[in-house]
Protein backbone atom coordinates (compact mmCIF):
# COMPACT_ATOMS: atom_id res chain seq x y z
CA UNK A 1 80.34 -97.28 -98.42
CA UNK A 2 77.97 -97.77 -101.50
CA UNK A 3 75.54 -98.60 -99.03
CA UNK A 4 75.79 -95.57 -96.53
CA UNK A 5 75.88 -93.09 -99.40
CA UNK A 6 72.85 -94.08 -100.78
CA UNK A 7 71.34 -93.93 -97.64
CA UNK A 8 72.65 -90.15 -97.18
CA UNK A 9 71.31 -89.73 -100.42
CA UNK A 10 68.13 -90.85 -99.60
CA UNK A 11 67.77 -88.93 -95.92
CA UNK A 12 69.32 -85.62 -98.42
CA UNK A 13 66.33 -86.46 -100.73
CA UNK A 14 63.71 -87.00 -97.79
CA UNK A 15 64.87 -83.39 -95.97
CA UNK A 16 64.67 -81.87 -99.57
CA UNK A 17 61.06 -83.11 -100.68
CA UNK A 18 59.65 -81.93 -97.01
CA UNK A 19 61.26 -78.85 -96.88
CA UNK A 20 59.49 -78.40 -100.74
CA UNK A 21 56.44 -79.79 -98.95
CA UNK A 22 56.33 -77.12 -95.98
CA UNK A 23 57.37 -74.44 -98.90
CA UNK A 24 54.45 -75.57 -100.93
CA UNK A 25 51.54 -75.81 -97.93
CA UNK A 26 53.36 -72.27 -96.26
CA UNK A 27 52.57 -71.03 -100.07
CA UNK A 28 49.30 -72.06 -99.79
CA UNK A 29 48.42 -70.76 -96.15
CA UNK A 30 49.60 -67.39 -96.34
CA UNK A 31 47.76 -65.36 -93.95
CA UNK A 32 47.81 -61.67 -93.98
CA UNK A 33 45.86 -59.87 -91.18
CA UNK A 34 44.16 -56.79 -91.88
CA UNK A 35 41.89 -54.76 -88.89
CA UNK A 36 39.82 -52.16 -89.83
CA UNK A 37 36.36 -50.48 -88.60
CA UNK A 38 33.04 -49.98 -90.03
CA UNK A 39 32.69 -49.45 -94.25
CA UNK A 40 36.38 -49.70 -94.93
CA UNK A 41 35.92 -53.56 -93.67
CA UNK A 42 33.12 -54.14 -96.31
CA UNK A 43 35.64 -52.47 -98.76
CA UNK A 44 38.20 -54.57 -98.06
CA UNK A 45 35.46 -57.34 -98.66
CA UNK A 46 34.20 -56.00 -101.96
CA UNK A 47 38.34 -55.94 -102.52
CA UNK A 48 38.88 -59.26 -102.34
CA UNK A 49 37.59 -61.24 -104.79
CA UNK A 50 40.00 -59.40 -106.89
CA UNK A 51 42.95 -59.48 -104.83
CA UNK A 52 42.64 -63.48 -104.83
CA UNK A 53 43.08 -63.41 -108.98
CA UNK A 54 46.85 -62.51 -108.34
CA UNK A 55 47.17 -63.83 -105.11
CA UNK A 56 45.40 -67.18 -104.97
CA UNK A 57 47.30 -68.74 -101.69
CA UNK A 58 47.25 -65.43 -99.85
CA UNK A 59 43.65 -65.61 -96.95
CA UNK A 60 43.08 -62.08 -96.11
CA UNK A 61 42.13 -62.42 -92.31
CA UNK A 62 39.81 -59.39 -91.46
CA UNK A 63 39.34 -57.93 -88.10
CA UNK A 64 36.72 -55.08 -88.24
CA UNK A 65 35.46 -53.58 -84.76
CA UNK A 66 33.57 -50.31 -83.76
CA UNK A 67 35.37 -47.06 -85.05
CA UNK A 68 37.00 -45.86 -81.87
CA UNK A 69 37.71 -49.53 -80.21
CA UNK A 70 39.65 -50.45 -83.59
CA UNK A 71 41.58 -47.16 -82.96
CA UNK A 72 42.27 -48.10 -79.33
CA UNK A 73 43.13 -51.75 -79.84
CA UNK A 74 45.67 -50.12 -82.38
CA UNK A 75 47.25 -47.87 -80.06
CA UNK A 76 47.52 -50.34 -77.50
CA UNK A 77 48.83 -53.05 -79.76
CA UNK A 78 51.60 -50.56 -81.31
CA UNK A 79 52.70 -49.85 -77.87
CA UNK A 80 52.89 -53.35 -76.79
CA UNK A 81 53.81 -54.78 -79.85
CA UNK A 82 51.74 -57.48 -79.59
CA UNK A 83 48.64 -58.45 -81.36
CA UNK A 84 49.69 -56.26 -84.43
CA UNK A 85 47.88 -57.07 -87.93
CA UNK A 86 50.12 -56.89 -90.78
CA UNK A 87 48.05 -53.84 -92.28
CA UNK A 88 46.13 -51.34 -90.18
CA UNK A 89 43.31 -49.18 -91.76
CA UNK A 90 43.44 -45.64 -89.55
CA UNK A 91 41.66 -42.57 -89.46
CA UNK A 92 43.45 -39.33 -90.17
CA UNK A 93 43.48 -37.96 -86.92
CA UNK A 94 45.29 -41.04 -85.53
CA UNK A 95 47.75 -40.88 -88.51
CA UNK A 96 49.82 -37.81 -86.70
CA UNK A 97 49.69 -39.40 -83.33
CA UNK A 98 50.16 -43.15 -84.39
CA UNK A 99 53.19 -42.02 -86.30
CA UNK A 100 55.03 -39.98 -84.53
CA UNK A 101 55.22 -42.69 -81.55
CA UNK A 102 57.47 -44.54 -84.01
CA UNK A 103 55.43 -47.70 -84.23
CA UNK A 104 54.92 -47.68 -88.14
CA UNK A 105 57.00 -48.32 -90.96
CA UNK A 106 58.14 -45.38 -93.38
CA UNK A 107 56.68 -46.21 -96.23
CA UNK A 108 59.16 -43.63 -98.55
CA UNK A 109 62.18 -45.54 -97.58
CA UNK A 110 62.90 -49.32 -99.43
CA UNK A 111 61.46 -50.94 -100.14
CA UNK A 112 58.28 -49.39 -100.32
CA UNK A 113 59.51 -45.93 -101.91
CA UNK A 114 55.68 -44.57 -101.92
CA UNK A 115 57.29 -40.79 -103.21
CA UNK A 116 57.69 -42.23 -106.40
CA UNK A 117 54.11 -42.33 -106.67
CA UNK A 118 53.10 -39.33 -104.81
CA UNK A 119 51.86 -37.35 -107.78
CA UNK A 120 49.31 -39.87 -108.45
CA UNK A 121 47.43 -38.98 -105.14
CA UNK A 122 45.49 -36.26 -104.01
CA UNK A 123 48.04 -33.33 -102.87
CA UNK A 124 46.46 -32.85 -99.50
CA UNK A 125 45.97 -36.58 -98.54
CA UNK A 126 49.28 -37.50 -98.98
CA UNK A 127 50.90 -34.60 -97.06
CA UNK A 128 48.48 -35.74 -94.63
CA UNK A 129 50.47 -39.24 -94.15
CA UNK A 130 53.80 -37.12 -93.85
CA UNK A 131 55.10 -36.06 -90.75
CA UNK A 132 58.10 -33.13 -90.27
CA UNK A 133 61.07 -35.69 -90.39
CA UNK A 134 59.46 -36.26 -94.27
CA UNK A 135 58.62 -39.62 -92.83
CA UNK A 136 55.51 -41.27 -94.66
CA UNK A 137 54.07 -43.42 -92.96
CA UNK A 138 50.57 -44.42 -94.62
CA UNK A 139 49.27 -44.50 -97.72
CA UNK A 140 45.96 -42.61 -98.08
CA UNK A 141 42.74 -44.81 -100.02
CA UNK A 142 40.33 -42.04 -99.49
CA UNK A 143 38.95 -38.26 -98.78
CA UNK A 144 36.40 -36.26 -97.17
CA UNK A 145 36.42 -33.07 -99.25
CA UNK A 146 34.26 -30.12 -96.81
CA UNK A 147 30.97 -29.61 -98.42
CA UNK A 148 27.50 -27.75 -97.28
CA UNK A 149 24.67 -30.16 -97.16
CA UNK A 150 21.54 -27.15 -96.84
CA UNK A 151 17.85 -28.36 -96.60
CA UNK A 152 15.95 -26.65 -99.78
CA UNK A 153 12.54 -27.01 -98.67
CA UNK A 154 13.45 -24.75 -95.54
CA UNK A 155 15.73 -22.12 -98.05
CA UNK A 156 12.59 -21.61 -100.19
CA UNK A 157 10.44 -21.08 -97.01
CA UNK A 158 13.09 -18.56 -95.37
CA UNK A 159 13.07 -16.95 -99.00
CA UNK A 160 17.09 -17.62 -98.62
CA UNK A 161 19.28 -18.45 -101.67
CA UNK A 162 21.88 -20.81 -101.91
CA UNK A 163 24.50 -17.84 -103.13
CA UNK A 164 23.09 -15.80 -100.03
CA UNK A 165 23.98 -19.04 -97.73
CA UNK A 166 27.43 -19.49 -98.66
CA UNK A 167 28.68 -16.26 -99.99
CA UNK A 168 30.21 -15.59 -96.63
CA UNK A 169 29.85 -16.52 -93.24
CA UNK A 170 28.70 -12.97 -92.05
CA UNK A 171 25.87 -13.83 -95.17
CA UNK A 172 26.02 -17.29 -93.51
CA UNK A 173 24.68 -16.94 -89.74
CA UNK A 174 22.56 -13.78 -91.35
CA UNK A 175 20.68 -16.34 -93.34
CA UNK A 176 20.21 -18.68 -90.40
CA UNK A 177 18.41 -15.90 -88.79
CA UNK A 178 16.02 -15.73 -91.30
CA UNK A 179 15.52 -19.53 -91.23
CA UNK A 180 15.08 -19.85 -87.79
CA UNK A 181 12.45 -16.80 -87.74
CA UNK A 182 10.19 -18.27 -90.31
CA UNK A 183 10.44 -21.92 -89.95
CA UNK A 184 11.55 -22.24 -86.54
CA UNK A 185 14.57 -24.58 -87.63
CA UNK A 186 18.49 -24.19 -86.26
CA UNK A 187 21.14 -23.11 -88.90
CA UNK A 188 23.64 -26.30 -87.83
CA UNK A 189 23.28 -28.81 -85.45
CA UNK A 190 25.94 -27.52 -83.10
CA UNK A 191 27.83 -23.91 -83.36
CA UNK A 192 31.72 -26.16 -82.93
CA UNK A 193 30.83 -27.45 -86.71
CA UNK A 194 31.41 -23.79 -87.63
CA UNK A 195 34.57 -23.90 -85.34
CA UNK A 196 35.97 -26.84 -87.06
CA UNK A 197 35.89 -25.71 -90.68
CA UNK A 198 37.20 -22.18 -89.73
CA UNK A 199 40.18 -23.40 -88.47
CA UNK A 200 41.19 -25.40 -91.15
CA UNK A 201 40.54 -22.39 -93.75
CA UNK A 202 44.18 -20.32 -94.84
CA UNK A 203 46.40 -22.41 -92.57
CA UNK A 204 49.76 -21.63 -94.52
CA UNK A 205 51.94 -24.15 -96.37
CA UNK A 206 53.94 -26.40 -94.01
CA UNK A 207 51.93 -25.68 -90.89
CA UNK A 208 49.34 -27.72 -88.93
CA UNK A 209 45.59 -26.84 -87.46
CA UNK A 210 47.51 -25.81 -84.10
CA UNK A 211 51.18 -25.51 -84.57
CA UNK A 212 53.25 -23.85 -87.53
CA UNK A 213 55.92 -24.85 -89.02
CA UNK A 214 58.47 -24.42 -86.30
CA UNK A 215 56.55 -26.13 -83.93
CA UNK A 216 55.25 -23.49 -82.03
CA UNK A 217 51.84 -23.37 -80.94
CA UNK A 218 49.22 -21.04 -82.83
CA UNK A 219 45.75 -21.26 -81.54
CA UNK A 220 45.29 -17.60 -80.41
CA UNK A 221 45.45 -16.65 -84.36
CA UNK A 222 43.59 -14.55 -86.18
CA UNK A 223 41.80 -17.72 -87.55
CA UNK A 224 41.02 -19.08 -84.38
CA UNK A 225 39.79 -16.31 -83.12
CA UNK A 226 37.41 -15.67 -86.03
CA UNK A 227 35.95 -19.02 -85.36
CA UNK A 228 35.21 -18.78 -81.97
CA UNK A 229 33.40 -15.68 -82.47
CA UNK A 230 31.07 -16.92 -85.02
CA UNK A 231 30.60 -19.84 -83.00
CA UNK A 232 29.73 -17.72 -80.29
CA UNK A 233 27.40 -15.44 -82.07
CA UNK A 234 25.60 -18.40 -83.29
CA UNK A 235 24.83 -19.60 -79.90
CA UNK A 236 23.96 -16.34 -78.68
CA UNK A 237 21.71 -16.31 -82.29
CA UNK A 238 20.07 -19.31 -80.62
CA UNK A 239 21.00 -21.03 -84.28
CA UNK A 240 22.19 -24.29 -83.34
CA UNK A 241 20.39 -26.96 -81.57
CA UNK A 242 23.48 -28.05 -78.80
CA UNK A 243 23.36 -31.27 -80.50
CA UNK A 244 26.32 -33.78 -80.86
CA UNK A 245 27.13 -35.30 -84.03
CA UNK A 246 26.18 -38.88 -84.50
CA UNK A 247 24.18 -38.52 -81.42
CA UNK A 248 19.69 -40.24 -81.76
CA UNK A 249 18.95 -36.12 -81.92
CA UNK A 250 21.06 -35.15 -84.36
CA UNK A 251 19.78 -37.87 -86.88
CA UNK A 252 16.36 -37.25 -85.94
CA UNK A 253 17.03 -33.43 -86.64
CA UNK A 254 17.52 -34.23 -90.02
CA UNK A 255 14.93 -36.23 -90.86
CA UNK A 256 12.42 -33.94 -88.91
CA UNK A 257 13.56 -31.02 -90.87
CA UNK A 258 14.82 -28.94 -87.41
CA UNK A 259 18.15 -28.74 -88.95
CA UNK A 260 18.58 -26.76 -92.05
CA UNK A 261 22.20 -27.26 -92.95
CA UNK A 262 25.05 -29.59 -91.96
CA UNK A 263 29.16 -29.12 -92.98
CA UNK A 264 31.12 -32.26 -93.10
CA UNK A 265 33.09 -34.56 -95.58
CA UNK A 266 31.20 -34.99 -98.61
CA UNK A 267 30.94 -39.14 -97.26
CA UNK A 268 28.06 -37.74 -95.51
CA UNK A 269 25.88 -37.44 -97.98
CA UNK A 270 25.71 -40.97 -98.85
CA UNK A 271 25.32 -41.94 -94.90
CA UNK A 272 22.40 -39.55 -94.88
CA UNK A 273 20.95 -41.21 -98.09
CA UNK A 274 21.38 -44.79 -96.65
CA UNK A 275 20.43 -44.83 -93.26
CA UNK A 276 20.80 -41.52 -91.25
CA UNK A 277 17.87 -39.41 -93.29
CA UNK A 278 16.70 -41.41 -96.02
CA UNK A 279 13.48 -40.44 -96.11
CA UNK A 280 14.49 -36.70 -96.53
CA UNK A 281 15.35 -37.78 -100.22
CA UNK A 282 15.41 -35.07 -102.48
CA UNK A 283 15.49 -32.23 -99.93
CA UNK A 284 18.86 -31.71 -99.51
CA UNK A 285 21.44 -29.88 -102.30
CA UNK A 286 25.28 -29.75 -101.99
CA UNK A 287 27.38 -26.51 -102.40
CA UNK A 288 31.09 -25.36 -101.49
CA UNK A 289 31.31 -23.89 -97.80
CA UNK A 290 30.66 -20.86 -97.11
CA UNK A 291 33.44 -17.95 -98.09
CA UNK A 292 35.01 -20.94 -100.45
CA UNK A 293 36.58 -21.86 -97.12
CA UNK A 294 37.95 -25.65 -98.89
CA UNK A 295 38.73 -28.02 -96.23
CA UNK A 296 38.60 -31.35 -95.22
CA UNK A 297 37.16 -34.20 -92.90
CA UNK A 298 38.54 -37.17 -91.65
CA UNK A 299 39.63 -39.43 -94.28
CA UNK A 300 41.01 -43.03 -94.36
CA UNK A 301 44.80 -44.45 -94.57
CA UNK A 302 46.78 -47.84 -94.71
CA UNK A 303 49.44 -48.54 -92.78
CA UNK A 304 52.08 -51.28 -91.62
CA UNK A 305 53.31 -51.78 -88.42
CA UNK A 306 57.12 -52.52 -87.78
CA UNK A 307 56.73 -55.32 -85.95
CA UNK A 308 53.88 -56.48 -88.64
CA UNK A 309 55.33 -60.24 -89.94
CA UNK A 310 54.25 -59.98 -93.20
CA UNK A 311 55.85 -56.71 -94.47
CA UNK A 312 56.13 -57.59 -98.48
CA UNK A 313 52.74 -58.80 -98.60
CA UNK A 314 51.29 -56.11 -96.65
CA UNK A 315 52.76 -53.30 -99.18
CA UNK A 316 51.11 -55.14 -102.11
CA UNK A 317 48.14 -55.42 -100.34
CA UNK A 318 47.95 -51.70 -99.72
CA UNK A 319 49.48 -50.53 -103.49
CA UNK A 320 46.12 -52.46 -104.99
CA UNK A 321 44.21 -50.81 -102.52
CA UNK A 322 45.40 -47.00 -102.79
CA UNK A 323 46.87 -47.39 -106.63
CA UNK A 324 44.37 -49.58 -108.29
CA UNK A 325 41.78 -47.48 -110.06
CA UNK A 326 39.33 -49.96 -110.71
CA UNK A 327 39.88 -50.74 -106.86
CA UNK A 328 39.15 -46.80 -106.21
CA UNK A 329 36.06 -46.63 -108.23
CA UNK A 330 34.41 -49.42 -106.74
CA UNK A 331 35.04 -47.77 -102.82
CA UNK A 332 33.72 -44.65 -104.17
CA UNK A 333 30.27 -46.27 -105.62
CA UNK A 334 29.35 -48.86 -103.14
CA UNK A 335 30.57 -46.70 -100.01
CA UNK A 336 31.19 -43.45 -101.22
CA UNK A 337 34.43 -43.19 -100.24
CA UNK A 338 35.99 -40.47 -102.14
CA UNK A 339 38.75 -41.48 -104.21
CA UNK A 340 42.78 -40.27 -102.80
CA UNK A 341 44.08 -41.50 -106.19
CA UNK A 342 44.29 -38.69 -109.24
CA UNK A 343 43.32 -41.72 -111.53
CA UNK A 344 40.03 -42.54 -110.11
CA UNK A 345 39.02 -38.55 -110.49
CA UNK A 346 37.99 -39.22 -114.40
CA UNK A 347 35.19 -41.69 -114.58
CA UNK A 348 31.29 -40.81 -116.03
CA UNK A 349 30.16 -41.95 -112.78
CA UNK A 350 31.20 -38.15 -111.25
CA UNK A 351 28.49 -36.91 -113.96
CA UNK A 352 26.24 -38.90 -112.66
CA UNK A 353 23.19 -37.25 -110.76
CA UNK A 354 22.60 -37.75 -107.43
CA UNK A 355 18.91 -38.83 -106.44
CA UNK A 356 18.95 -38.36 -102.81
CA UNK A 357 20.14 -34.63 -103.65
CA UNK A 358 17.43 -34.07 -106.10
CA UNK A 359 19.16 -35.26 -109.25
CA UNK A 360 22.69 -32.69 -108.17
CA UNK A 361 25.73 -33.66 -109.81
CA UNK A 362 27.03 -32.90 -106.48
CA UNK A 363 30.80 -35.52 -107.17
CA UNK A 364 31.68 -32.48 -109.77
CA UNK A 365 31.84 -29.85 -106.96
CA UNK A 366 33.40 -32.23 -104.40
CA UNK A 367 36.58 -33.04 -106.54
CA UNK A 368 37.46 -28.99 -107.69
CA UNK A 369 37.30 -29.03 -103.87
CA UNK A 370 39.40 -32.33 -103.19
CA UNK A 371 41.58 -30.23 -105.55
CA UNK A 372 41.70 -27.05 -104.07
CA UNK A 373 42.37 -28.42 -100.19
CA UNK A 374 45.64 -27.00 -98.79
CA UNK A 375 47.35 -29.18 -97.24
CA UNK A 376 47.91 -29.17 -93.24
CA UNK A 377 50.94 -31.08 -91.72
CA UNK A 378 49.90 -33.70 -88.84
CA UNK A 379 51.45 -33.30 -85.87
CA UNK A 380 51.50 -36.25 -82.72
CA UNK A 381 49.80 -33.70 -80.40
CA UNK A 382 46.95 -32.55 -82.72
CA UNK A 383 44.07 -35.10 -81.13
CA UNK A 384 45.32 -33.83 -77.82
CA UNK A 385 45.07 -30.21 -79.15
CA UNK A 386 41.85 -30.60 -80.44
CA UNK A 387 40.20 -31.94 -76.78
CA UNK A 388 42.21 -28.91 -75.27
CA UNK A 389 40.15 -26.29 -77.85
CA UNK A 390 36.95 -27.82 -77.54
CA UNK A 391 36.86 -27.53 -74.12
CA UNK A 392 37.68 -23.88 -74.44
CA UNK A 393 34.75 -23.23 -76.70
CA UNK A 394 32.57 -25.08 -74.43
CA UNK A 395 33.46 -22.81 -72.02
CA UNK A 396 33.32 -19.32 -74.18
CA UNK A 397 29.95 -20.99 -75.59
CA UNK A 398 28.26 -22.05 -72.06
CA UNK A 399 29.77 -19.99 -69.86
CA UNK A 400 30.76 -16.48 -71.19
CA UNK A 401 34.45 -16.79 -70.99
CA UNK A 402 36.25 -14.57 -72.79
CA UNK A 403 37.48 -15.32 -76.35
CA UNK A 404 41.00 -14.11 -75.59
CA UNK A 405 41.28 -15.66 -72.23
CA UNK A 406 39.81 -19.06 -73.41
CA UNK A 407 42.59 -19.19 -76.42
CA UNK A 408 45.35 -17.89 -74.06
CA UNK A 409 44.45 -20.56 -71.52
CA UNK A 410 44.07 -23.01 -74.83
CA UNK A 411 47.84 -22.13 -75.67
CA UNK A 412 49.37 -22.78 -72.29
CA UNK A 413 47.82 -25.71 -71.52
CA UNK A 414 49.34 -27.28 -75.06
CA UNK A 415 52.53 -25.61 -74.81
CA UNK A 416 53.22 -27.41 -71.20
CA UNK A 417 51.80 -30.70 -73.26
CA UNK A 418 54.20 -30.15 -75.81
CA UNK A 419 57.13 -30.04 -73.34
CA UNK A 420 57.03 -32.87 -71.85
């Protein structure tokens, strides 16, 4: 008897040191999988040095692909629920749609409770991540606050001022007449960037770019249908070049000087500065848009799947991504990623002067604008919304259909979407 408990003992032993063992090496392999697309990936890199001083035995396993295949391998690996990573870096036009088809984990509920730290972010951003159930479900890490990039060398020849540029956008195409008269250049590169920020000026508290609050669709508004007659007048101004955004023509615009002024997130100066116009260094100047219209592009979010496998790990990953200053700053210098956390908006670097803009302390205008952004609910149809209107410009723009009819035709064609 001796005999055979000591041998139980021992196998009791044996089972208990190699379960210890497979604890111990499962401590040391822990792999969290994180996909993302182009400069969030290389600031998840910078990241992780830092991340490894608290978690040593966690490998961070990094899958970065081309902005819109990361976005499709997403959607097709939330509706498969298969390949997922445990933390998904998204775009915030895909936040809406992604979460709305149920695939992602609401981060306000436990344990992740990310309302108790929704006054730290940026107002706007975080409503951004919340859909009408008061779901959340990501975790904004930065901004694009709207700004007006505007060429100075082709102001001073147009003898146009920067408070004539942006005091309105009546004052605003009127001053691209006078620029494309004298030097020969287009106002904007193409007349739906006017479009874009228009509709995303006085949308009211708890409704979206093209439904309110109830739901119901609202692209024949008054606000739509300012924008698509200034885009329409600036076509028939001959004030935009037809040129696509990220397109060879619309980089080579800028650095040939055939594009006097360019609205976007204020990311875009740093792009320009690094590799789309860097030789147009010192040219350009910053201001607010035109009319103080404050608005917003594109911006970047965290999320985790439900099916993700590493669900505890993945939430600390993203709280010392979105919540760690220090983490915030260093996005914001090396990639100029605008910062979503309140924290990171008090730093000397914002004083700082910006050489490609001729020495502008152009950071001090972009965050009273970060602060000033209403913000917009998301809504699962939005991306689908935003083909439907564009197509409806195209055709007021190329082919003289009539604003009313083309917003009309706009509103059905969602509403039918919407039903189904």
């Amino acid at each position: 008897m001796l005999f055979n408990a000591a041998r139980t003992a021992g196998k009791i032993l044996s089972l208990t040191v190699l379960l210890v063992s497979a604890s111990l090496a499962q401590a040391q392999s822990q792999i969290l999988s994180v996909t993302a697309y182009p400069a969030v990936d290389e600031i998840i890199k910078a990241a992780m040095p830092q991340w490894k001083k608290t978690h040593p035995n966690v490998e961070i396993k990094l899958v970065s692909r081309a902005f819109e295949d990361h976005h499709t391998a997403m959607t097709t690996a939330l509706s498969t629920s298969s390949n997922l990573p445990d933390v998904m870096a998204l775009e915030f036009a895909y936040v809406g749609r992604f979460g709305a088809g149920g695939g992602l984990e609401d981060l306000s509920q436990s344990p992740y409770r990310i309302k108790d730290t929704q006054m730290r972010f940026v107002p706007f951003a975080f409503r951004q991540a919340t859909l009408s159930t008061g779901a959340v479900v990501a975790a904004p890490t930065d901004i694009g606050p709207g700004t007006l990039l505007y060429r100075t060398d082709l102001l001073k020849k147009a003898g146009v001022s920067e408070a004539e540029l942006t005091q309105s956008w009546d004052s605003f195409v009127a001053s691209g007449v006078k620029i494309k008269a004298t030097t020969g250049a287009y106002l904007m590169a193409h007349a739906r960037d006017i479009k874009d920020i228009l509709i995303r000026s006085n949308v009211k508290p708890g409704d979206g770019l093209y439904f309110d609050a109830a739901g119901k669709v609202v692209v024949d508004s008054p606000r739509f249908v300012r924008a698509f007659e200034l885009a329409r007048r600036v076509r028939q101004q001959q004030l935009d070049g037809k040129i696509s955004g990220w397109s060879t023509a619309w980089s080579q615009g800028f650095k040939n000087g055939n594009i006097a002024t360019q609205m976007s997130g204020a990311w875009l100066a740093g792009q320009m500065a690094s590799w789309i116009a860097p030789t147009t260094k010192g040219l350009w100047r910053a201001s607010q848009l035109p009319e103080k219209a404050w608005g917003a592009w594109g911006g970047t979010f965290y999320a985790i799947p439900k099916a993700a496998k590493n669900k505890a790990l993945a939430w600390e990953f993203i709280q010392f991504m979105t919540l760690n200053r220090d983490a915030q700053l260093s996005a914001f210098k090396v990639q100029d990623a605008f910062p979503a956390l309140l924290e990171a908006h008090t730093d000397p670097f914002y004083d700082q002067p910006i050489e490609f803009l001729g020495g502008q302390k152009a950071r001090l205008l972009w965050r009273e604008a970060a602060l000033k952004i209403n913000a917009i609910d998301v809504n699962k149809l939005d991306p689908i919304a935003d083909e439907i209107v564009n197509t409806e410009l195209d055709k007021v723009l190329d082919q003289g259909k009539d604003i009313p009819k083309a917003l009309a035709d706009a509103k059905a064609l969602l509403e039918r979407r919407a039903r189904r």
